[in-house]
C-alpha atoms as a PDB file:
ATOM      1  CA  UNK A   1      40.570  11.038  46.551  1.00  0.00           C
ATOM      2  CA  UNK A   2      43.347  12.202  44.691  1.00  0.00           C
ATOM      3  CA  UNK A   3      43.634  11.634  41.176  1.00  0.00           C
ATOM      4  CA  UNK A   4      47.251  12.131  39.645  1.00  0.00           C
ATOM      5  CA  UNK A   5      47.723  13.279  36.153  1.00  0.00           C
ATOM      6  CA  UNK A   6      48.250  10.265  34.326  1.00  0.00           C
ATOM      7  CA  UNK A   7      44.598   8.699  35.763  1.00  0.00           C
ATOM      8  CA  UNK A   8      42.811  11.818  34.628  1.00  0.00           C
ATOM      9  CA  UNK A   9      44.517  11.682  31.160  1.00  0.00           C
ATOM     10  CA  UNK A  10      43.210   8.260  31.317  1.00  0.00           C
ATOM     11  CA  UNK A  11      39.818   8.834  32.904  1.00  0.00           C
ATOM     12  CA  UNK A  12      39.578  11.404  30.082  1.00  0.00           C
ATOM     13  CA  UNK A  13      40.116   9.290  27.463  1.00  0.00           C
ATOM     14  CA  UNK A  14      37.412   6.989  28.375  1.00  0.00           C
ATOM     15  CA  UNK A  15      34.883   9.426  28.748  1.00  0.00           C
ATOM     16  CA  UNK A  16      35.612  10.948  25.335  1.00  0.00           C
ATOM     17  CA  UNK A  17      35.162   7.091  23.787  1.00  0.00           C
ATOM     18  CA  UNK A  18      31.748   7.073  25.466  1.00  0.00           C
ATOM     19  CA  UNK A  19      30.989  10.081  24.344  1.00  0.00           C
ATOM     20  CA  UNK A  20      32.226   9.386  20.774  1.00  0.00           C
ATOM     21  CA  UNK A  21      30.366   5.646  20.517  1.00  0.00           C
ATOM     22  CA  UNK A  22      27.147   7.194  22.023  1.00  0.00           C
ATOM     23  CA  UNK A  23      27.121   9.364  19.277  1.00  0.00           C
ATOM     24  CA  UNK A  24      27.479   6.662  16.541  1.00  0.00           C
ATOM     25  CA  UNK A  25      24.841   4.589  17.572  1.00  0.00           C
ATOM     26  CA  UNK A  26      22.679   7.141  17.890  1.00  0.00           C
ATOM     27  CA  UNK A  27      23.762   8.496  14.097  1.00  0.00           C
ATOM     28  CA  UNK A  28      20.559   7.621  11.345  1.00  0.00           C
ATOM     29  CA  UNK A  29      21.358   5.640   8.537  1.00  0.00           C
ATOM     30  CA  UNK A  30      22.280   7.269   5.313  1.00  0.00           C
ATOM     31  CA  UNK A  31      19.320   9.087   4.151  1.00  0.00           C
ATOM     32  CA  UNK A  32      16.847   7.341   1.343  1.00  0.00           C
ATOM     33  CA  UNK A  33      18.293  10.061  -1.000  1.00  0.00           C
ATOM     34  CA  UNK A  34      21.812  10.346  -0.296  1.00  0.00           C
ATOM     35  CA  UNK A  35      21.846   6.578  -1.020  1.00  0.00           C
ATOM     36  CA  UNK A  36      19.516   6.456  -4.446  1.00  0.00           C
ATOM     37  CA  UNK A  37      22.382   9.098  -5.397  1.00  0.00           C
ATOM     38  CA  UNK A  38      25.284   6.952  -4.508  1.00  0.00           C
ATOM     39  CA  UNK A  39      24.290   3.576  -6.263  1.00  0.00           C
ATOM     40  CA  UNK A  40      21.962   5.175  -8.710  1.00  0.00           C
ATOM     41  CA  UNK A  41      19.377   2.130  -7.801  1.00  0.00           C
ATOM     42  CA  UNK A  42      15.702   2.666  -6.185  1.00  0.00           C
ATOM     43  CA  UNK A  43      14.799  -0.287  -4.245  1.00  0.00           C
ATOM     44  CA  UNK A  44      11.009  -0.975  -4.356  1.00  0.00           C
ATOM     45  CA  UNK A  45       8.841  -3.498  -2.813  1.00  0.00           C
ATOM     46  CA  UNK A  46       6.927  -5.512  -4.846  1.00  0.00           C
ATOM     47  CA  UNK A  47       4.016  -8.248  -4.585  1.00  0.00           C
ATOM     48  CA  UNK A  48       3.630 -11.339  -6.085  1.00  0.00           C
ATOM     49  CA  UNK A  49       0.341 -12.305  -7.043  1.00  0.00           C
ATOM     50  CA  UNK A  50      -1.408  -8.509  -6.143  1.00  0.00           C
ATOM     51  CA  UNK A  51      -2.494  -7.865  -9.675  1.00  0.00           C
ATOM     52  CA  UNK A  52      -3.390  -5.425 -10.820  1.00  0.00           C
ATOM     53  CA  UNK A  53      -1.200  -3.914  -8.791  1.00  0.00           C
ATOM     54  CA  UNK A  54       1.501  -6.290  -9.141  1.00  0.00           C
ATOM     55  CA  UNK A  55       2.382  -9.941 -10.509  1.00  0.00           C
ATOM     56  CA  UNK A  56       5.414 -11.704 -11.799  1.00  0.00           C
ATOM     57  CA  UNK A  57       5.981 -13.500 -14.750  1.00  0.00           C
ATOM     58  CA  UNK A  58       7.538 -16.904 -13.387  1.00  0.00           C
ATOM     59  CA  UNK A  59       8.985 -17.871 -16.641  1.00  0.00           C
ATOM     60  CA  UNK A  60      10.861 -14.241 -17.274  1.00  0.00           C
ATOM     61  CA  UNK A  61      10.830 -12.865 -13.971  1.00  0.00           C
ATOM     62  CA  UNK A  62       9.532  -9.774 -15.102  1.00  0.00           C
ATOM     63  CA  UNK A  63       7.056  -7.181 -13.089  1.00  0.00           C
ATOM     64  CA  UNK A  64       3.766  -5.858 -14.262  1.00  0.00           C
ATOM     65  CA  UNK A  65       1.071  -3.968 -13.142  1.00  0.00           C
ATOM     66  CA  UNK A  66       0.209  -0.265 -12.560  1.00  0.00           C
ATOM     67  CA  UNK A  67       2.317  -0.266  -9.492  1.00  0.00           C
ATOM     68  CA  UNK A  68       5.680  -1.448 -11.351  1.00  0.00           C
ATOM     69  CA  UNK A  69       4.598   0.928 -14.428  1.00  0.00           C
ATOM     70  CA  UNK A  70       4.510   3.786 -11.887  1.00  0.00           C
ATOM     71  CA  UNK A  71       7.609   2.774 -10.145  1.00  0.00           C
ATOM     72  CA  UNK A  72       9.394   2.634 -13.040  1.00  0.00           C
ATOM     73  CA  UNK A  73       8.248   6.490 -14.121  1.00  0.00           C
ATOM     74  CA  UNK A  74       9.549   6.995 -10.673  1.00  0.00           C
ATOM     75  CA  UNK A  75      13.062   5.696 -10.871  1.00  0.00           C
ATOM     76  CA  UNK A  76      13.286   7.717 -14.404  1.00  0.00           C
ATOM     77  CA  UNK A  77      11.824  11.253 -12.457  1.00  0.00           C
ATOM     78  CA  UNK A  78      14.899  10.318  -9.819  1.00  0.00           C
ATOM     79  CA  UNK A  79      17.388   9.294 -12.641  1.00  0.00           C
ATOM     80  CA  UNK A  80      17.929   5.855 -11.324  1.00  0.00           C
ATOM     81  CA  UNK A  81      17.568   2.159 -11.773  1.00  0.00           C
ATOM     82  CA  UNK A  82      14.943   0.334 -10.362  1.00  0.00           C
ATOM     83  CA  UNK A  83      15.682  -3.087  -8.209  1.00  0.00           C
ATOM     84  CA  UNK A  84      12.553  -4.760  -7.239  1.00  0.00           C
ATOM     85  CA  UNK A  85      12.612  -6.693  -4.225  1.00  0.00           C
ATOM     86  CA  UNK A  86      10.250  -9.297  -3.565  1.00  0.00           C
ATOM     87  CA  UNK A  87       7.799  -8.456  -0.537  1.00  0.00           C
ATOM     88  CA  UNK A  88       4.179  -9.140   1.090  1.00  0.00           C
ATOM     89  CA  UNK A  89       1.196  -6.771   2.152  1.00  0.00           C
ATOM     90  CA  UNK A  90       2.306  -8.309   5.286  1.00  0.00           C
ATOM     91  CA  UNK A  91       5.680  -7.874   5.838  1.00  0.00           C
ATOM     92  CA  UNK A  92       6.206  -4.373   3.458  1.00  0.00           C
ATOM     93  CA  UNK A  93       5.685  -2.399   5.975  1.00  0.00           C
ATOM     94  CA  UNK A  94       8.742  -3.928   8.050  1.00  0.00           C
ATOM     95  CA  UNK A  95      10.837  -4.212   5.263  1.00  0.00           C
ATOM     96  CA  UNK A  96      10.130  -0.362   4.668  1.00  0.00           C
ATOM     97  CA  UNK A  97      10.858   0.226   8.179  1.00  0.00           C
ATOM     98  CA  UNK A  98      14.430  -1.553   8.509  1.00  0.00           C
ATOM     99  CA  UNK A  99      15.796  -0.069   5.129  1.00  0.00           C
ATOM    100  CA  UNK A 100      15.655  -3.247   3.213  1.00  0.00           C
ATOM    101  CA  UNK A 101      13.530  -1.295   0.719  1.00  0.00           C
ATOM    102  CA  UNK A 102      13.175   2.010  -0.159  1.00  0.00           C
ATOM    103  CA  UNK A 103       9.457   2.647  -1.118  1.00  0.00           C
ATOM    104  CA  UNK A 104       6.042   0.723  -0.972  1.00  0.00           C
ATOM    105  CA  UNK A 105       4.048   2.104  -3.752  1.00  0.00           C
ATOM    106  CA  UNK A 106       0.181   0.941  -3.417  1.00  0.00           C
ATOM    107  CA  UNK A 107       0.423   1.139   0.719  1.00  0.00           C
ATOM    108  CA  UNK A 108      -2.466   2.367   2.988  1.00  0.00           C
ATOM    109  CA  UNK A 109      -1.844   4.875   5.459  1.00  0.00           C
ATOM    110  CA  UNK A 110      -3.204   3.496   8.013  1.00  0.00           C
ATOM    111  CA  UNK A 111      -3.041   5.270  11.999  1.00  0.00           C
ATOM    112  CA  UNK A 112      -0.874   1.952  13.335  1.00  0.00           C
ATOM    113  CA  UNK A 113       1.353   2.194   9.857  1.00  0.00           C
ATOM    114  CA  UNK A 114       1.725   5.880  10.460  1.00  0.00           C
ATOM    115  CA  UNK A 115       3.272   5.466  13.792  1.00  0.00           C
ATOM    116  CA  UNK A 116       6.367   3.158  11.833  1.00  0.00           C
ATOM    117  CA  UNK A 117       6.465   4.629   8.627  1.00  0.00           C
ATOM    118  CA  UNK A 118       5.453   8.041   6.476  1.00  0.00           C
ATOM    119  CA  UNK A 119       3.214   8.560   3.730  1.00  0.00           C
ATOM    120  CA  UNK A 120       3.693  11.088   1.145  1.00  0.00           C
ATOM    121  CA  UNK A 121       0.629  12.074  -0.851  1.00  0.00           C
ATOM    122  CA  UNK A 122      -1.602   9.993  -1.974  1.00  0.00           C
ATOM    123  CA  UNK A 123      -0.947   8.464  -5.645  1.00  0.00           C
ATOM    124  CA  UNK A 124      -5.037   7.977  -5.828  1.00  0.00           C
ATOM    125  CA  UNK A 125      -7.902   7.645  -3.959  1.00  0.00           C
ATOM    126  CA  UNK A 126      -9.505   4.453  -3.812  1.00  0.00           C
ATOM    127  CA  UNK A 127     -13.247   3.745  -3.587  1.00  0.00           C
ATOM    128  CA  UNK A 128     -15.009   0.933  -1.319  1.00  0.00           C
ATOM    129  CA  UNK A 129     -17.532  -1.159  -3.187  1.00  0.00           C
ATOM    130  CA  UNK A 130     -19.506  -4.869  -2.635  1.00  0.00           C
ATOM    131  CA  UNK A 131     -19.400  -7.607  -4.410  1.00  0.00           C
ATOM    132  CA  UNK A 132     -22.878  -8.851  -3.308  1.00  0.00           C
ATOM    133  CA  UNK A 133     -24.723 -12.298  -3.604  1.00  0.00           C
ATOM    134  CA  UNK A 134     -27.114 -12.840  -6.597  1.00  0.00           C
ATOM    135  CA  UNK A 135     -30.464 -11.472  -5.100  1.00  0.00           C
ATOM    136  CA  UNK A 136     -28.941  -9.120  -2.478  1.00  0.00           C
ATOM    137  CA  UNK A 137     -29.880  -5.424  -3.433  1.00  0.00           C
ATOM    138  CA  UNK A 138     -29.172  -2.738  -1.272  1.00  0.00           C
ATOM    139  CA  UNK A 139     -27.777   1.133  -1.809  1.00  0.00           C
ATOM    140  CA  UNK A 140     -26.886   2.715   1.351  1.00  0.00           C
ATOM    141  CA  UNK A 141     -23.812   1.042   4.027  1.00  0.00           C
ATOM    142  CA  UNK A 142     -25.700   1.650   6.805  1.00  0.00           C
ATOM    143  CA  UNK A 143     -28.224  -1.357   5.423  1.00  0.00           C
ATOM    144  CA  UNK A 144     -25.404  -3.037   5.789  1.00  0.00           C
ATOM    145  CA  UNK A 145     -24.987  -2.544   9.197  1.00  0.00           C
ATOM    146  CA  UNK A 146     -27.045  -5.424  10.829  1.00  0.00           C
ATOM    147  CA  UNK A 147     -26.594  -8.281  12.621  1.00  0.00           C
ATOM    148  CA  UNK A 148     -28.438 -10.451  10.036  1.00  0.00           C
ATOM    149  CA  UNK A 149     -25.769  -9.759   7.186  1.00  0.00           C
ATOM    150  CA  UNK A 150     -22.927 -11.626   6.897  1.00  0.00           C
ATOM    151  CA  UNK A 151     -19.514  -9.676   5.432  1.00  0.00           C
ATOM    152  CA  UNK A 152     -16.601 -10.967   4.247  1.00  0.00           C
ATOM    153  CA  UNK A 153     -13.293  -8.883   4.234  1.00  0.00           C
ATOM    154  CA  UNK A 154      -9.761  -9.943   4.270  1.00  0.00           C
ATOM    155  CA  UNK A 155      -8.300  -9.110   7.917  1.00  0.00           C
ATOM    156  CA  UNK A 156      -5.986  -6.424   8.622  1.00  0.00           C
ATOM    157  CA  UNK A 157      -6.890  -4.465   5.308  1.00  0.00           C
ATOM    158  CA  UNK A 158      -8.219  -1.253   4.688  1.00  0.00           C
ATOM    159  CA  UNK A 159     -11.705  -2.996   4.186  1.00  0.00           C
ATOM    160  CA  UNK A 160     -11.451  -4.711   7.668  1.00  0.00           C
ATOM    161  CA  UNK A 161     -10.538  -1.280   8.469  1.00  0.00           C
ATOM    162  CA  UNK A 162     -13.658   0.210   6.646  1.00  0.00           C
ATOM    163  CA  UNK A 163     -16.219  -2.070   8.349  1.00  0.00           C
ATOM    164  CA  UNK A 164     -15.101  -1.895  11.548  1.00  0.00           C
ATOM    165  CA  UNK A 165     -15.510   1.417  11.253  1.00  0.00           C
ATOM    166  CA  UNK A 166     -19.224   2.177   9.540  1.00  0.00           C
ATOM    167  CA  UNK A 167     -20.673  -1.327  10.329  1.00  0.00           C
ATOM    168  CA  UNK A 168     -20.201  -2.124  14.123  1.00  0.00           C
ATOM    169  CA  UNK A 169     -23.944  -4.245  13.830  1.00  0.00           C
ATOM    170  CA  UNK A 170     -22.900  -6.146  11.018  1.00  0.00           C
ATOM    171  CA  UNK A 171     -21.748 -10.224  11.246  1.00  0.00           C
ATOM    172  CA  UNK A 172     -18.365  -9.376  10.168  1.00  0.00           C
ATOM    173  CA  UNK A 173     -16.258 -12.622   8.993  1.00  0.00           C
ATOM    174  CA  UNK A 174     -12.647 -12.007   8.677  1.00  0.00           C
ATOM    175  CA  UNK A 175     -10.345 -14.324   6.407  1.00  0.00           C
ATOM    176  CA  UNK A 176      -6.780 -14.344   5.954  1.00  0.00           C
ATOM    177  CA  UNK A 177      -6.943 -13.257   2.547  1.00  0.00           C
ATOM    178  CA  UNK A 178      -9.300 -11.674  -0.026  1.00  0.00           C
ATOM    179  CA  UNK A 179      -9.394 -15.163  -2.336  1.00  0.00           C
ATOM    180  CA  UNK A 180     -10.350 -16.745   1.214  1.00  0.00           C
ATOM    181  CA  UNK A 181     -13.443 -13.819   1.357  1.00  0.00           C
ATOM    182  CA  UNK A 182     -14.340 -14.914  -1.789  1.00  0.00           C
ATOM    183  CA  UNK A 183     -14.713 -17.948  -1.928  1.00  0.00           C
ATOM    184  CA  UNK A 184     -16.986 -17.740   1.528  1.00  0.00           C
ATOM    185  CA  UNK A 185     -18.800 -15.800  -1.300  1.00  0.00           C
ATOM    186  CA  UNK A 186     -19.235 -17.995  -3.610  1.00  0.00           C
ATOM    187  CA  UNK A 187     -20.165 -20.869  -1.347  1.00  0.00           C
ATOM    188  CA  UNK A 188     -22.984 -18.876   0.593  1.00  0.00           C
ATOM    189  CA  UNK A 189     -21.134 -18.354   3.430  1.00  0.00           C
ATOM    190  CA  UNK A 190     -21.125 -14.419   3.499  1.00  0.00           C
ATOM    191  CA  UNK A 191     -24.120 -12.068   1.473  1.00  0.00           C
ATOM    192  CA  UNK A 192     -21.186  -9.728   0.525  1.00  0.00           C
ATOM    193  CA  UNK A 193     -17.538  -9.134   0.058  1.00  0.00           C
ATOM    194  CA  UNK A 194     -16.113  -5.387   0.653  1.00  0.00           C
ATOM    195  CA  UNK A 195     -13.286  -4.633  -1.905  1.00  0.00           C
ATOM    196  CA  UNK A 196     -12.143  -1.687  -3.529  1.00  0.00           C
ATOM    197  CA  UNK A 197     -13.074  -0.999  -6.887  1.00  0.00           C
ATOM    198  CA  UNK A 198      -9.987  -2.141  -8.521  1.00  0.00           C
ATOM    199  CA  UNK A 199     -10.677  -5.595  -7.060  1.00  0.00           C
ATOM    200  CA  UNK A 200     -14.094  -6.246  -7.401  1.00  0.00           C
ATOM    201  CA  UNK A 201     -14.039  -5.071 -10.745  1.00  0.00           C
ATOM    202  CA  UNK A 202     -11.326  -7.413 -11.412  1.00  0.00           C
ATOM    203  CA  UNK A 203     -13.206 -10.306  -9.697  1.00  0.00           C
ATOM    204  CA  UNK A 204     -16.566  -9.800 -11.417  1.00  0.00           C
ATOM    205  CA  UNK A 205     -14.752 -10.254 -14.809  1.00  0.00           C
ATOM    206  CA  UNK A 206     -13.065 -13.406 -13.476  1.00  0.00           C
ATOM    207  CA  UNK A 207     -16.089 -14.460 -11.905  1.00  0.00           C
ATOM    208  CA  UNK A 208     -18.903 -13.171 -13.259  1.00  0.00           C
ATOM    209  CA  UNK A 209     -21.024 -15.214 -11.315  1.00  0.00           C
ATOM    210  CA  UNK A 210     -20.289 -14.377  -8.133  1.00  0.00           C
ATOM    211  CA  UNK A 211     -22.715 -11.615  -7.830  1.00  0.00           C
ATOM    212  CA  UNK A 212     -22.919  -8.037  -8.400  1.00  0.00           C
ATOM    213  CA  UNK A 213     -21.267  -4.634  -7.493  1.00  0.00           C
ATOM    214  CA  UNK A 214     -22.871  -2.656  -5.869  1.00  0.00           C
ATOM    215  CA  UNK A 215     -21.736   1.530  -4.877  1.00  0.00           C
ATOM    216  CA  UNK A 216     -23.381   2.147  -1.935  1.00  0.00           C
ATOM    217  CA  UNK A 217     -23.971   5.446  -0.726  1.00  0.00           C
ATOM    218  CA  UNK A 218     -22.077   7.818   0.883  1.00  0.00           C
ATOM    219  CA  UNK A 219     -19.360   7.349  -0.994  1.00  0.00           C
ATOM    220  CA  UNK A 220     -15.943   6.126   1.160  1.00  0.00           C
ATOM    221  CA  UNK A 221     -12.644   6.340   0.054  1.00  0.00           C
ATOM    222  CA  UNK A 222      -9.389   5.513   1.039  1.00  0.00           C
ATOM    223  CA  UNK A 223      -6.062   7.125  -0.203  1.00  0.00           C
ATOM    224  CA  UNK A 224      -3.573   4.700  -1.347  1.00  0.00           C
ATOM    225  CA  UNK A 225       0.200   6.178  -1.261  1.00  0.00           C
ATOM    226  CA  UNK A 226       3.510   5.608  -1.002  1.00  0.00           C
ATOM    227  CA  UNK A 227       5.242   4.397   2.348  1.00  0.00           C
ATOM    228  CA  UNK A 228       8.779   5.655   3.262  1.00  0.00           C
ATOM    229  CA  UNK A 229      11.117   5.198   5.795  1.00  0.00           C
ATOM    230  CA  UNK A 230      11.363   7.572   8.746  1.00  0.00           C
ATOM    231  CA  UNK A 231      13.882  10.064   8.351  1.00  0.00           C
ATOM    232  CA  UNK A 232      15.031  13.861   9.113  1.00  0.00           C
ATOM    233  CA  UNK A 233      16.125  14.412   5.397  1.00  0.00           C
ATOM    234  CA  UNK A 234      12.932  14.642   4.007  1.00  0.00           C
ATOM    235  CA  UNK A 235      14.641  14.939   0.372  1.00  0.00           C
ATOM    236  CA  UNK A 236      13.564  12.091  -1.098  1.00  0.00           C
ATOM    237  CA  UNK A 237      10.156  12.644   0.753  1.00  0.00           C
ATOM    238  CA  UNK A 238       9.559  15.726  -1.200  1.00  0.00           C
ATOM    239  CA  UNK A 239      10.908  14.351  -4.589  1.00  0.00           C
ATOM    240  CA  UNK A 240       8.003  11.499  -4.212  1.00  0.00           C
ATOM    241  CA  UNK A 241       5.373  14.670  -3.604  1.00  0.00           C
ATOM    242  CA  UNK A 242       6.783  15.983  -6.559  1.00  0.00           C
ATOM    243  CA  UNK A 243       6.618  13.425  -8.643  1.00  0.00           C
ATOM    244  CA  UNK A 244       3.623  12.411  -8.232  1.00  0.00           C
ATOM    245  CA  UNK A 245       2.091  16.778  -8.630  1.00  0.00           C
ATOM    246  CA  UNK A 246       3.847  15.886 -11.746  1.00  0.00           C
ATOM    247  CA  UNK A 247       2.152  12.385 -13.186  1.00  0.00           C
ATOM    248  CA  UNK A 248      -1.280  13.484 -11.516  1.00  0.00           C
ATOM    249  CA  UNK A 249      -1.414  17.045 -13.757  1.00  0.00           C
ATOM    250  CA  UNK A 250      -0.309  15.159 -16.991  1.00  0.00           C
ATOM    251  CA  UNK A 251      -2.721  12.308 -16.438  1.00  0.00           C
ATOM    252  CA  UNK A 252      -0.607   9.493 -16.338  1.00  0.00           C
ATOM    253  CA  UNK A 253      -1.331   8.038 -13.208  1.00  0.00           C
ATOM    254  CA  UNK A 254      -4.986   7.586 -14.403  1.00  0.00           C
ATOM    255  CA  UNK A 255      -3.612   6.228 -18.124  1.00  0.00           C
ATOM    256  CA  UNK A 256      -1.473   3.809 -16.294  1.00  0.00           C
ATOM    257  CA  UNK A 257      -4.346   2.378 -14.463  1.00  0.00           C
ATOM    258  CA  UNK A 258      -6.852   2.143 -16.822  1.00  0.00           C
ATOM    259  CA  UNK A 259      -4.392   0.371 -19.326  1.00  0.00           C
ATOM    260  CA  UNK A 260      -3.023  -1.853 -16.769  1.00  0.00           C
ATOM    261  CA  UNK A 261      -6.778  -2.909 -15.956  1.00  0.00           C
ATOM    262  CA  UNK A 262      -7.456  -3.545 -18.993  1.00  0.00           C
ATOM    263  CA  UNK A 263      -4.460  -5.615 -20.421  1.00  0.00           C
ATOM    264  CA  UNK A 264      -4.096  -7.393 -17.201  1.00  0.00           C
ATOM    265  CA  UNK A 265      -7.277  -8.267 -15.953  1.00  0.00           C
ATOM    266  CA  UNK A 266      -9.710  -7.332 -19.047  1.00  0.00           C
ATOM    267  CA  UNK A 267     -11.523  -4.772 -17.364  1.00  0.00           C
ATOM    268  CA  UNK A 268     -12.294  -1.536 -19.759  1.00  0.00           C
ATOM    269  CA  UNK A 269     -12.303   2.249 -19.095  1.00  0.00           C
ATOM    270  CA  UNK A 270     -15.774   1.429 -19.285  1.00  0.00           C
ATOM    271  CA  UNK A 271     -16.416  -0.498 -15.979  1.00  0.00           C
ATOM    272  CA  UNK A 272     -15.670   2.335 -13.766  1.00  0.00           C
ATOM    273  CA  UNK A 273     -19.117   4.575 -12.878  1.00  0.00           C
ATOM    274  CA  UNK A 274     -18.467   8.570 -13.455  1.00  0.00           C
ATOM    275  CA  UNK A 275     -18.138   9.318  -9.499  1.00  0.00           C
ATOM    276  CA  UNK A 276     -14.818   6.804  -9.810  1.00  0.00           C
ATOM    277  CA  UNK A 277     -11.294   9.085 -10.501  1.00  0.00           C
ATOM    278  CA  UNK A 278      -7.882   8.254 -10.405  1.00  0.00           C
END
């Protein structure tokens, strides 16, 4: 076929546009730290009724918790303004994802999270206890990990995670949230909730009559960290590394905790065993 000059021009043309749109769409979003430069704000994610971690003062609308407190020593390390936008455990990880915010702080890497989002290092490492029924002694997990014990954990969470993991005998029961666990708890429902130690401390100085805690042996950990959005400019990735190398040297990630704990929820430096660090 032959193709004068004037339809190749134009032929031309509309390749090039393809070309030229292909490449827009395909174009990431500004980077996490070419935009924290630009407006000088750090948007983080933050949880309403999560304390210790975080809770909101209806009547001021101010954050607390050892998560804010940390944020906020973030935002100063990155010389910028902190704008806290209201999440859920739930949905945090989306909102991460689709650049609504810029940071989880307090998020578990979990392998399905991982394959959405990136972790940098972990801020602490949190450790799995039980809240056990009056009467219900034990010291290792694995005499957990029966049919004839009932445990409660909230689903989706690292301790779902956790049991499904080390106690595939056990009568897991699996509750939309941790208060839900609880109270299965305190009715007779379940022998034992499994919380991390920040939470079960927490509830046993609510509640003291819920039960006991109980550290069973081995110990197991989780690392809680900081969730960012996918991205090839790994700047602000590496800032968050460094920042926290920073607060974990100097301490403060531990102060901030332990004060937090205390002020918040009224449990003392005390309450935590020697094996526990932040």
């Amino acid at each position: 076929m032959h193709i004068n000059r004037r339809n190749f021009i134009a032929q031309s043309i509309a390749v090039g546009s393809l070309v030229v749109t292909g490449s827009a769409f395909s174009q990431e979003p500004e980077s996490t730290a070419a935009r924290i430069k630009r407006t000088g704000k750090l948007r983080l994610g933050a949880i309403n009724g999560a304390s210790p971690y975080f809770t909101k003062d209806l009547a001021s609308g101010q954050w607390r918790g050892f998560m804010v407190d940390l944020g906020l020593e973030l935002a100063k390390y990155l010389k910028a303004e902190v704008e806290w936008v209201e999440t859920t455990w739930g949905n945090a990880v989306l909102d991460v994802q689709t650049n609504k915010i810029d940071a989880q702080l307090g998020m578990a890497p979990s392998p399905a999270r991982r394959e959405v989002v990136d972790f940098s290092g972990p801020i602490f490492q949190n450790y799995n206890t039980v809240v056990a029924k009056k009467g219900f002694n034990f010291e290792r997990w694995d005499q957990l990990n029966s049919p004839n014990v009932k445990v409660a954990v909230d689903v989706g969470s690292s301790h779902d995670q956790l049991v499904t993991r080390i106690l595939p005998k056990a009568n897991i029961l699996r509750f939309e949230t941790s208060a839900a666990a609880t109270m299965a708890l305190q009715s007779g429902r379940v022998d034992c909730q499994v919380l991390v130690i920040l939470l079960s401390t927490a509830l046993l100085t609510k509640l003291p009559n819920v039960g006991h805690i109980v550290f069973p042996t081995p110990p197991e950990t989780n690392p809680t960290n900081v969730g960012i959005r996918k991205q090839t400019d790994q700047t602000f990735m590496k800032s968050v590394n460094a920042w926290l190398d920073e607060e974990r040297a100097a301490g403060k990630i531990k102060s901030i905790i332990l004060s937090n704990m205390q002020s918040l929820v009224g449990v003392p430096p005390t309450a935590f065993p020697p094996q526990v660090h932040f």
